[in-house]
PDB file of N, CA and C in Angstrom:
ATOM      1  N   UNK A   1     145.016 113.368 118.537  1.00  0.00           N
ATOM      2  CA  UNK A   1     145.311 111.955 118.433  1.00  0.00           C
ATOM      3  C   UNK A   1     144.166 111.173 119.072  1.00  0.00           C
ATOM      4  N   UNK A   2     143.171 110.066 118.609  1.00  0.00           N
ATOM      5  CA  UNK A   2     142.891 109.440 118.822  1.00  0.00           C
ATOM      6  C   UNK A   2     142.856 108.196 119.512  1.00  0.00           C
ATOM      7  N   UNK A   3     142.562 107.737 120.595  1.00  0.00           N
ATOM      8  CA  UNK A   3     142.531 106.080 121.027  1.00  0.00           C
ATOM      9  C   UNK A   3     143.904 105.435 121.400  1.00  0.00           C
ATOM     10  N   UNK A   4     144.904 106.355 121.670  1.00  0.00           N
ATOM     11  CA  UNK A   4     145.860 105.533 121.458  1.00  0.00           C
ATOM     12  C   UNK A   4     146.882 105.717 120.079  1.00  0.00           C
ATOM     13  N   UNK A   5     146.413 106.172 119.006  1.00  0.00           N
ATOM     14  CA  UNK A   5     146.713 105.808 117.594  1.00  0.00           C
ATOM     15  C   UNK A   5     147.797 106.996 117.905  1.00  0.00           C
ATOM     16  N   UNK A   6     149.125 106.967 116.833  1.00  0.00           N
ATOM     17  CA  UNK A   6     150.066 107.438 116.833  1.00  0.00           C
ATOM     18  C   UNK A   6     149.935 108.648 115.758  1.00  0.00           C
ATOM     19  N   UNK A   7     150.344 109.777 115.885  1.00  0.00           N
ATOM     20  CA  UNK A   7     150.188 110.627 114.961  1.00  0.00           C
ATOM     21  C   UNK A   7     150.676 110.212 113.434  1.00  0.00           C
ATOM     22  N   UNK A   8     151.827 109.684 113.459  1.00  0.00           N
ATOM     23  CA  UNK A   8     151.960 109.381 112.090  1.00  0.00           C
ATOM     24  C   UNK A   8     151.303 108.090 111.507  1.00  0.00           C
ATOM     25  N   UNK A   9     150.558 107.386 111.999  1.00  0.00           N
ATOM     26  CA  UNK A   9     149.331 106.247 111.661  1.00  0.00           C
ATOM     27  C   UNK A   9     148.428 107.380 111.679  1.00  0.00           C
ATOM     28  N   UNK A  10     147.336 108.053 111.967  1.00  0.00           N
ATOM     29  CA  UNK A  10     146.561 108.892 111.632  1.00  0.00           C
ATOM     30  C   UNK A  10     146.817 109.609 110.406  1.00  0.00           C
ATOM     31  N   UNK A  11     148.000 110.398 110.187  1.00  0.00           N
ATOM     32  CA  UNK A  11     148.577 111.258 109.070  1.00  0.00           C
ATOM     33  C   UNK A  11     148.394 110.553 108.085  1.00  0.00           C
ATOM     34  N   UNK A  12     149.381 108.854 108.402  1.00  0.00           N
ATOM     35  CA  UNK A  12     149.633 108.114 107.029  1.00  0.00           C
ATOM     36  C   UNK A  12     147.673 107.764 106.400  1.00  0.00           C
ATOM     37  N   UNK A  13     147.219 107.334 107.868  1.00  0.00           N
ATOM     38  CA  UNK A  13     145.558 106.843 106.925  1.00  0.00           C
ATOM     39  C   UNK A  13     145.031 107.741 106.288  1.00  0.00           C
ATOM     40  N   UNK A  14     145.302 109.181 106.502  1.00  0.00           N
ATOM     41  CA  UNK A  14     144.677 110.252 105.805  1.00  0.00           C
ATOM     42  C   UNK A  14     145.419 110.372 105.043  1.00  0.00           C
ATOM     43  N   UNK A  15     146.598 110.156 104.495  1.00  0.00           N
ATOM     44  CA  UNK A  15     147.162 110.006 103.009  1.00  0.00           C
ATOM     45  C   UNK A  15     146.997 109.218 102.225  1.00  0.00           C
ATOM     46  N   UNK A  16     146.690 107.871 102.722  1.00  0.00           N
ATOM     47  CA  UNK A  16     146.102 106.765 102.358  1.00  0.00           C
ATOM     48  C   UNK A  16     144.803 107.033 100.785  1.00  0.00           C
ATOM     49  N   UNK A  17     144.760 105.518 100.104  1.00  0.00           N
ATOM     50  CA  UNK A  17     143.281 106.015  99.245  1.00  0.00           C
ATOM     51  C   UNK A  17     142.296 105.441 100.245  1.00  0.00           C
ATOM     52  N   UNK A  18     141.126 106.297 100.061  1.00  0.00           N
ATOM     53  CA  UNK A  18     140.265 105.675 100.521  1.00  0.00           C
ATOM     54  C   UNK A  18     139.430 104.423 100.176  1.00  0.00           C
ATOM     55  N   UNK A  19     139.895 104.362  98.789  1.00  0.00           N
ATOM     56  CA  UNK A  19     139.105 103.569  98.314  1.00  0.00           C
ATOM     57  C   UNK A  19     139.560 101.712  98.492  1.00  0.00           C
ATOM     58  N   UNK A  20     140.323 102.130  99.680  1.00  0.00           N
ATOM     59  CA  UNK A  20     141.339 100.484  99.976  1.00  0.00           C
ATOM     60  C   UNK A  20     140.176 100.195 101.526  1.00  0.00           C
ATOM     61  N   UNK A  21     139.540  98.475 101.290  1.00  0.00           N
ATOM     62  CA  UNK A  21     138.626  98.725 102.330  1.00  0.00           C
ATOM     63  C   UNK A  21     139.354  99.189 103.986  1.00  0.00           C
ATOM     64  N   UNK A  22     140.924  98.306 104.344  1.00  0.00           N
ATOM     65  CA  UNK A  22     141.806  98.568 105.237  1.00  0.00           C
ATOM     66  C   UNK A  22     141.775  99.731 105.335  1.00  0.00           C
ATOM     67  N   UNK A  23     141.709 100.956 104.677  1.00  0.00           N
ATOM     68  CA  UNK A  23     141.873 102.417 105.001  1.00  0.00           C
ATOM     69  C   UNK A  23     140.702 103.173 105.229  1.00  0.00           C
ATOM     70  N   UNK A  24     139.650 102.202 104.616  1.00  0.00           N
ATOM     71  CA  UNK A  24     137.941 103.574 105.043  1.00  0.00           C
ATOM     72  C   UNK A  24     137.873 102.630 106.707  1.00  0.00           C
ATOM     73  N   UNK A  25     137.851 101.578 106.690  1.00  0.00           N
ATOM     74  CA  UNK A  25     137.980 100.773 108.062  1.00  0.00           C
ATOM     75  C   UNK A  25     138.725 101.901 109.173  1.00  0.00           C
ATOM     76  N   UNK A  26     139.970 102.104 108.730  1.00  0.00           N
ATOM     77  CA  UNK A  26     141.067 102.712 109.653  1.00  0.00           C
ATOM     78  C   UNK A  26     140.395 103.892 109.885  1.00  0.00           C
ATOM     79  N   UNK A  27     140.587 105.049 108.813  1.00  0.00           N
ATOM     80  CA  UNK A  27     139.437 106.347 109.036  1.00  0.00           C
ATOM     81  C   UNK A  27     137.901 106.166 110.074  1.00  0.00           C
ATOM     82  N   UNK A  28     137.380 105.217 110.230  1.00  0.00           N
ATOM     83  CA  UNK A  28     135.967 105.226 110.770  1.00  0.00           C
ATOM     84  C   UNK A  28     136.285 104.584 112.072  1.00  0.00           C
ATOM     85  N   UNK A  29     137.349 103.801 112.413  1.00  0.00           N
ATOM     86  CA  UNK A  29     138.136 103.304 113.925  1.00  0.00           C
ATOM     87  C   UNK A  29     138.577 104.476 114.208  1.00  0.00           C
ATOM     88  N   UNK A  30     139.476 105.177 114.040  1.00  0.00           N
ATOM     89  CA  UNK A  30     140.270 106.484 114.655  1.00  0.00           C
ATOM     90  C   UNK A  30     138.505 107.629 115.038  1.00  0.00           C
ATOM     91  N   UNK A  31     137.790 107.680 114.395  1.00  0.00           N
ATOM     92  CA  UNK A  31     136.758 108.339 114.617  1.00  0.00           C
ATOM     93  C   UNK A  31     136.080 108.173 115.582  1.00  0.00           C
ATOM     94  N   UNK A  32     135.781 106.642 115.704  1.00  0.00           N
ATOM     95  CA  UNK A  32     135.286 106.276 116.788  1.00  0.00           C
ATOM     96  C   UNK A  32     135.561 105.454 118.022  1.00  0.00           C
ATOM     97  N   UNK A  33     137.367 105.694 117.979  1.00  0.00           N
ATOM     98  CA  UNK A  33     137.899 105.286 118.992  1.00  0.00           C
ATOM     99  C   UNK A  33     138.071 104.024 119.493  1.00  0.00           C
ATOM    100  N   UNK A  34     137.824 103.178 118.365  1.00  0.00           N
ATOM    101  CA  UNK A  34     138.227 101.627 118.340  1.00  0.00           C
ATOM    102  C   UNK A  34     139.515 101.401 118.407  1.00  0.00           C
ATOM    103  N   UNK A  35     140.074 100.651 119.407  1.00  0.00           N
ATOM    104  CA  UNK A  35     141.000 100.348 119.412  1.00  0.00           C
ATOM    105  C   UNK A  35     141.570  99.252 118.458  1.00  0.00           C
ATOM    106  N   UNK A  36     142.645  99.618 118.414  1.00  0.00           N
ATOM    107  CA  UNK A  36     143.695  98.173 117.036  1.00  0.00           C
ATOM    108  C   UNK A  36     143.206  96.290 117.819  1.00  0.00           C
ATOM    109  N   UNK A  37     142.650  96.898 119.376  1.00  0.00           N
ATOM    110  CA  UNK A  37     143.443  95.025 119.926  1.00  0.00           C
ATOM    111  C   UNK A  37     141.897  94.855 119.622  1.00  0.00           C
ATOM    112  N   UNK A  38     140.961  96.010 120.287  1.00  0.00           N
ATOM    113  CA  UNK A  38     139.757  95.256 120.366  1.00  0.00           C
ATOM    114  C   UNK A  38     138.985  95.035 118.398  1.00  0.00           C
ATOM    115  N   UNK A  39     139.691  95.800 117.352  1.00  0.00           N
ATOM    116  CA  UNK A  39     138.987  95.177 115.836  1.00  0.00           C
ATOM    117  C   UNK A  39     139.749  93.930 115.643  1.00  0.00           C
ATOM    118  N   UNK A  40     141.158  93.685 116.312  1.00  0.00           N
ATOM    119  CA  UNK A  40     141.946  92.388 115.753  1.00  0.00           C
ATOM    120  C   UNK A  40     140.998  91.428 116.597  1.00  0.00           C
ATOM    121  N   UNK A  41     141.052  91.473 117.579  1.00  0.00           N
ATOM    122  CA  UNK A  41     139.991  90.623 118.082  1.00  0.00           C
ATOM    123  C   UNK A  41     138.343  89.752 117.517  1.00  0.00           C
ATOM    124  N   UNK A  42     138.160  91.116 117.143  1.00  0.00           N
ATOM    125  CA  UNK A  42     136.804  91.179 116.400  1.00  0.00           C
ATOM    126  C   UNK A  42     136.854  90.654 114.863  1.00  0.00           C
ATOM    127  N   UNK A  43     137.776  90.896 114.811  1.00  0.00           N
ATOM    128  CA  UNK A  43     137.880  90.275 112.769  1.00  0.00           C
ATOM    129  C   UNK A  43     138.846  89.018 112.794  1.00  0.00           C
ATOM    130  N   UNK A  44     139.059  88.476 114.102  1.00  0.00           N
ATOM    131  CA  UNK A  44     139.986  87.442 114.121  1.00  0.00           C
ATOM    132  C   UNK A  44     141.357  87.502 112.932  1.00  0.00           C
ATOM    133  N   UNK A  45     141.953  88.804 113.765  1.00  0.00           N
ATOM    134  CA  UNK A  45     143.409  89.316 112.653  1.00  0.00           C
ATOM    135  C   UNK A  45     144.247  89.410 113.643  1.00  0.00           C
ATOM    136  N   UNK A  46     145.495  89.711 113.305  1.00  0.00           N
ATOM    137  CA  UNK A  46     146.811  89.775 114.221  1.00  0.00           C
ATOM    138  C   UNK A  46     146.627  91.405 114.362  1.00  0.00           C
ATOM    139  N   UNK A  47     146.889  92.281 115.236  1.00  0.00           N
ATOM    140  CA  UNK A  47     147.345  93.533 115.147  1.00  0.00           C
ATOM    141  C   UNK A  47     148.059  94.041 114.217  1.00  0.00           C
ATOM    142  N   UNK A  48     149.141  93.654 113.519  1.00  0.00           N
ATOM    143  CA  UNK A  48     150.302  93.827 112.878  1.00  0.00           C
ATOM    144  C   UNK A  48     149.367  93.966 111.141  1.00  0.00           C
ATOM    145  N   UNK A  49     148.426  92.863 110.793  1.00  0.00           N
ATOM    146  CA  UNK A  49     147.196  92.966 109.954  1.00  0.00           C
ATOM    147  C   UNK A  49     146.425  94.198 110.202  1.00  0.00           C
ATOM    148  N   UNK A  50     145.782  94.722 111.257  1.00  0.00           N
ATOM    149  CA  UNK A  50     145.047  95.908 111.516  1.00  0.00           C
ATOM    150  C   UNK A  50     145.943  97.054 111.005  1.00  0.00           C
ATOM    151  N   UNK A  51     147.295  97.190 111.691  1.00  0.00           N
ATOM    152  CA  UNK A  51     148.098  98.367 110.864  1.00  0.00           C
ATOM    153  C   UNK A  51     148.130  98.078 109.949  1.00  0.00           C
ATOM    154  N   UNK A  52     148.552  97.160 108.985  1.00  0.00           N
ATOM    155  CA  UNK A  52     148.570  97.692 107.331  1.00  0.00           C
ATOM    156  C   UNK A  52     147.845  98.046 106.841  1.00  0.00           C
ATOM    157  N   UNK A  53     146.334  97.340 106.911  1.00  0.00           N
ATOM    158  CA  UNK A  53     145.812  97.810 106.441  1.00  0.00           C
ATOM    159  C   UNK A  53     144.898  99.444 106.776  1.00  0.00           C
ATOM    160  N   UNK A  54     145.389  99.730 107.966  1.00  0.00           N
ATOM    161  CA  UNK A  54     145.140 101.351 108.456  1.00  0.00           C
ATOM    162  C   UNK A  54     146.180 101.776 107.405  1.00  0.00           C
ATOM    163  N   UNK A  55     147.418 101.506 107.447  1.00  0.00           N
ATOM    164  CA  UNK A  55     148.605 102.409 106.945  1.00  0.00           C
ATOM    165  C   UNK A  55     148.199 102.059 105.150  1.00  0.00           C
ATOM    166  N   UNK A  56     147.403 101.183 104.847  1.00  0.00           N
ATOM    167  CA  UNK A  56     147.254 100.891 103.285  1.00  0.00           C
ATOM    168  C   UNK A  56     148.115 100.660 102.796  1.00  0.00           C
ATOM    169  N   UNK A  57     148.692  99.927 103.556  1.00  0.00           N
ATOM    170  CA  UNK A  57     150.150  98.615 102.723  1.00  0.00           C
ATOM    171  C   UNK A  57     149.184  97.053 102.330  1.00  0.00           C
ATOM    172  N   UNK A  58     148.447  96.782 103.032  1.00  0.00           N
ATOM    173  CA  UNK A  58     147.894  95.534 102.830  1.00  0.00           C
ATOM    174  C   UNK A  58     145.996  95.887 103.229  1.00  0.00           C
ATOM    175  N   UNK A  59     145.214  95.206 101.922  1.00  0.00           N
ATOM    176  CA  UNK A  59     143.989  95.339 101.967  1.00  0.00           C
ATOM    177  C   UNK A  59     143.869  94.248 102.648  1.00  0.00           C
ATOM    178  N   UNK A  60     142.269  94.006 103.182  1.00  0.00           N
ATOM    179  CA  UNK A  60     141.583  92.736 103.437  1.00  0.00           C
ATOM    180  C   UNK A  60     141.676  91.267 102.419  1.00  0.00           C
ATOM    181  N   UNK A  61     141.476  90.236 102.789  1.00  0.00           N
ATOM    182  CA  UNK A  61     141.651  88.885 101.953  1.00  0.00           C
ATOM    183  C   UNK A  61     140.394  88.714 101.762  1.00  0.00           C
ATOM    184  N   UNK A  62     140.069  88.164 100.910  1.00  0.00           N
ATOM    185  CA  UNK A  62     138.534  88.416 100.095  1.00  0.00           C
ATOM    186  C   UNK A  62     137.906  87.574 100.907  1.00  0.00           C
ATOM    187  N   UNK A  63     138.160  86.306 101.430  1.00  0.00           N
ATOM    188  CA  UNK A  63     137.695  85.571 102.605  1.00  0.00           C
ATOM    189  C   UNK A  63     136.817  86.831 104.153  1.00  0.00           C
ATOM    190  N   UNK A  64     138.049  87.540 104.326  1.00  0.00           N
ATOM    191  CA  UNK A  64     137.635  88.508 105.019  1.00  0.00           C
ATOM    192  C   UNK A  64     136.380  89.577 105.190  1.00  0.00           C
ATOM    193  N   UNK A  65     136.742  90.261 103.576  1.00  0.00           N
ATOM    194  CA  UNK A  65     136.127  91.344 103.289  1.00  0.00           C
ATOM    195  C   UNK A  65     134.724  91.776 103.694  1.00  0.00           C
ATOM    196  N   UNK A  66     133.946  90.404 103.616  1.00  0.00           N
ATOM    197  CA  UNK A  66     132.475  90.820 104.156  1.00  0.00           C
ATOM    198  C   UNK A  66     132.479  91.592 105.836  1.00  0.00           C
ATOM    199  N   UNK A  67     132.695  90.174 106.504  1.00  0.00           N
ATOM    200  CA  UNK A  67     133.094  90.927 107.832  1.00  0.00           C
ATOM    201  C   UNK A  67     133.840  91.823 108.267  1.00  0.00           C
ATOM    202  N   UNK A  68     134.660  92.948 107.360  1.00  0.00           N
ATOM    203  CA  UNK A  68     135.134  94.131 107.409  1.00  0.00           C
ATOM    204  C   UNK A  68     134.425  95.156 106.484  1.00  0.00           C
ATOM    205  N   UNK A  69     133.369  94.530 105.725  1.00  0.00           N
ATOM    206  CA  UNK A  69     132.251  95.281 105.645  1.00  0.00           C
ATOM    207  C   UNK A  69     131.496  95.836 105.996  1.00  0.00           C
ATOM    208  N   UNK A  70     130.738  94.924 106.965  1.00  0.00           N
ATOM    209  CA  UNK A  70     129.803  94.628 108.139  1.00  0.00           C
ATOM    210  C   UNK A  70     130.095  95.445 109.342  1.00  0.00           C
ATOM    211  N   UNK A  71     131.289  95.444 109.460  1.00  0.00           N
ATOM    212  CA  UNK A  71     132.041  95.952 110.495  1.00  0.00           C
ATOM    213  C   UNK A  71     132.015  97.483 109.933  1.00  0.00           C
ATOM    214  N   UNK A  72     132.487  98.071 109.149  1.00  0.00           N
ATOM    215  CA  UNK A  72     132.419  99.778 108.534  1.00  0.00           C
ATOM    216  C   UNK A  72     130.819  99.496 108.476  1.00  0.00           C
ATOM    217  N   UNK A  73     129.622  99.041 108.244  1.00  0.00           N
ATOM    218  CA  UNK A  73     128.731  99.392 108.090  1.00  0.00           C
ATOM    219  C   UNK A  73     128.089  99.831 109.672  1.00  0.00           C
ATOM    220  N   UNK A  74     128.534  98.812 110.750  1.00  0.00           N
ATOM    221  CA  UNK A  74     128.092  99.087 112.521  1.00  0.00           C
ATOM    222  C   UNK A  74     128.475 100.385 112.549  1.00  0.00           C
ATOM    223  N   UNK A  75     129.851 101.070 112.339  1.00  0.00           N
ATOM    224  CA  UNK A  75     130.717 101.890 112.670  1.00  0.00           C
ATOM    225  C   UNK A  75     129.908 103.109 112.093  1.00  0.00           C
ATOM    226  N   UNK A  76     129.299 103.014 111.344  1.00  0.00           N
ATOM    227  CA  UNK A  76     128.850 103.992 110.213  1.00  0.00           C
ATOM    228  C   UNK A  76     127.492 104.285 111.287  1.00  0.00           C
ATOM    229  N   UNK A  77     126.601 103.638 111.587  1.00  0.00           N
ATOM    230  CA  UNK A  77     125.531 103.614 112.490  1.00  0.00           C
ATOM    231  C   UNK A  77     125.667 104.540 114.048  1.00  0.00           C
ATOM    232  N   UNK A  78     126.642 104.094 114.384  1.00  0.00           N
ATOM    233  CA  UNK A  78     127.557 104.712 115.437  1.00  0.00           C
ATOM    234  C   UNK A  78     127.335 106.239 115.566  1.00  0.00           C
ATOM    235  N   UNK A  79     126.812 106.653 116.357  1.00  0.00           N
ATOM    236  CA  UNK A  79     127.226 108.295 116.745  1.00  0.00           C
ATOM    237  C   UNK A  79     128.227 108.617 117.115  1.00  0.00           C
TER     238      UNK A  79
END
């Protein structure tokens, strides 16, 4: 288990598609140990927003999307 993250939020993101940006986001946070308060913070989202779209009930709002782009692209850089 990762950061805090609950086993069945880990399970569910890895059941998840990847191809939902909320879920490659979620996969590359659990990796690198980002916490839910400090990306809601960072993407100016509610927590409750960060889980869905980890759990891939709810994608990003196209308003959003760049800066949760941007954001998987830092993460990606990341060792």
């Amino acid at each position: 288990m990762s950061y805090g993250y609950s086993q069945s939020l880990v399970e569910a993101n890895k059941r998840a598609s990847i191809k939902s940006l909320g879920v490659a986001l979620g996969r590359l946070c659990i990796k690198h140990e980002v916490s839910v308060s400090e990306l809601a913070k960072e993407l100016h989202v509610s927590r409750m927003t960060i889980y869905n779209w980890f759990w891939g009930l709810r994608t990003p709002t196209i308003h959003l999307q760049p800066r949760v782009i941007k954001y998987i692209e830092y993460l990606k850089k990341r060792k």
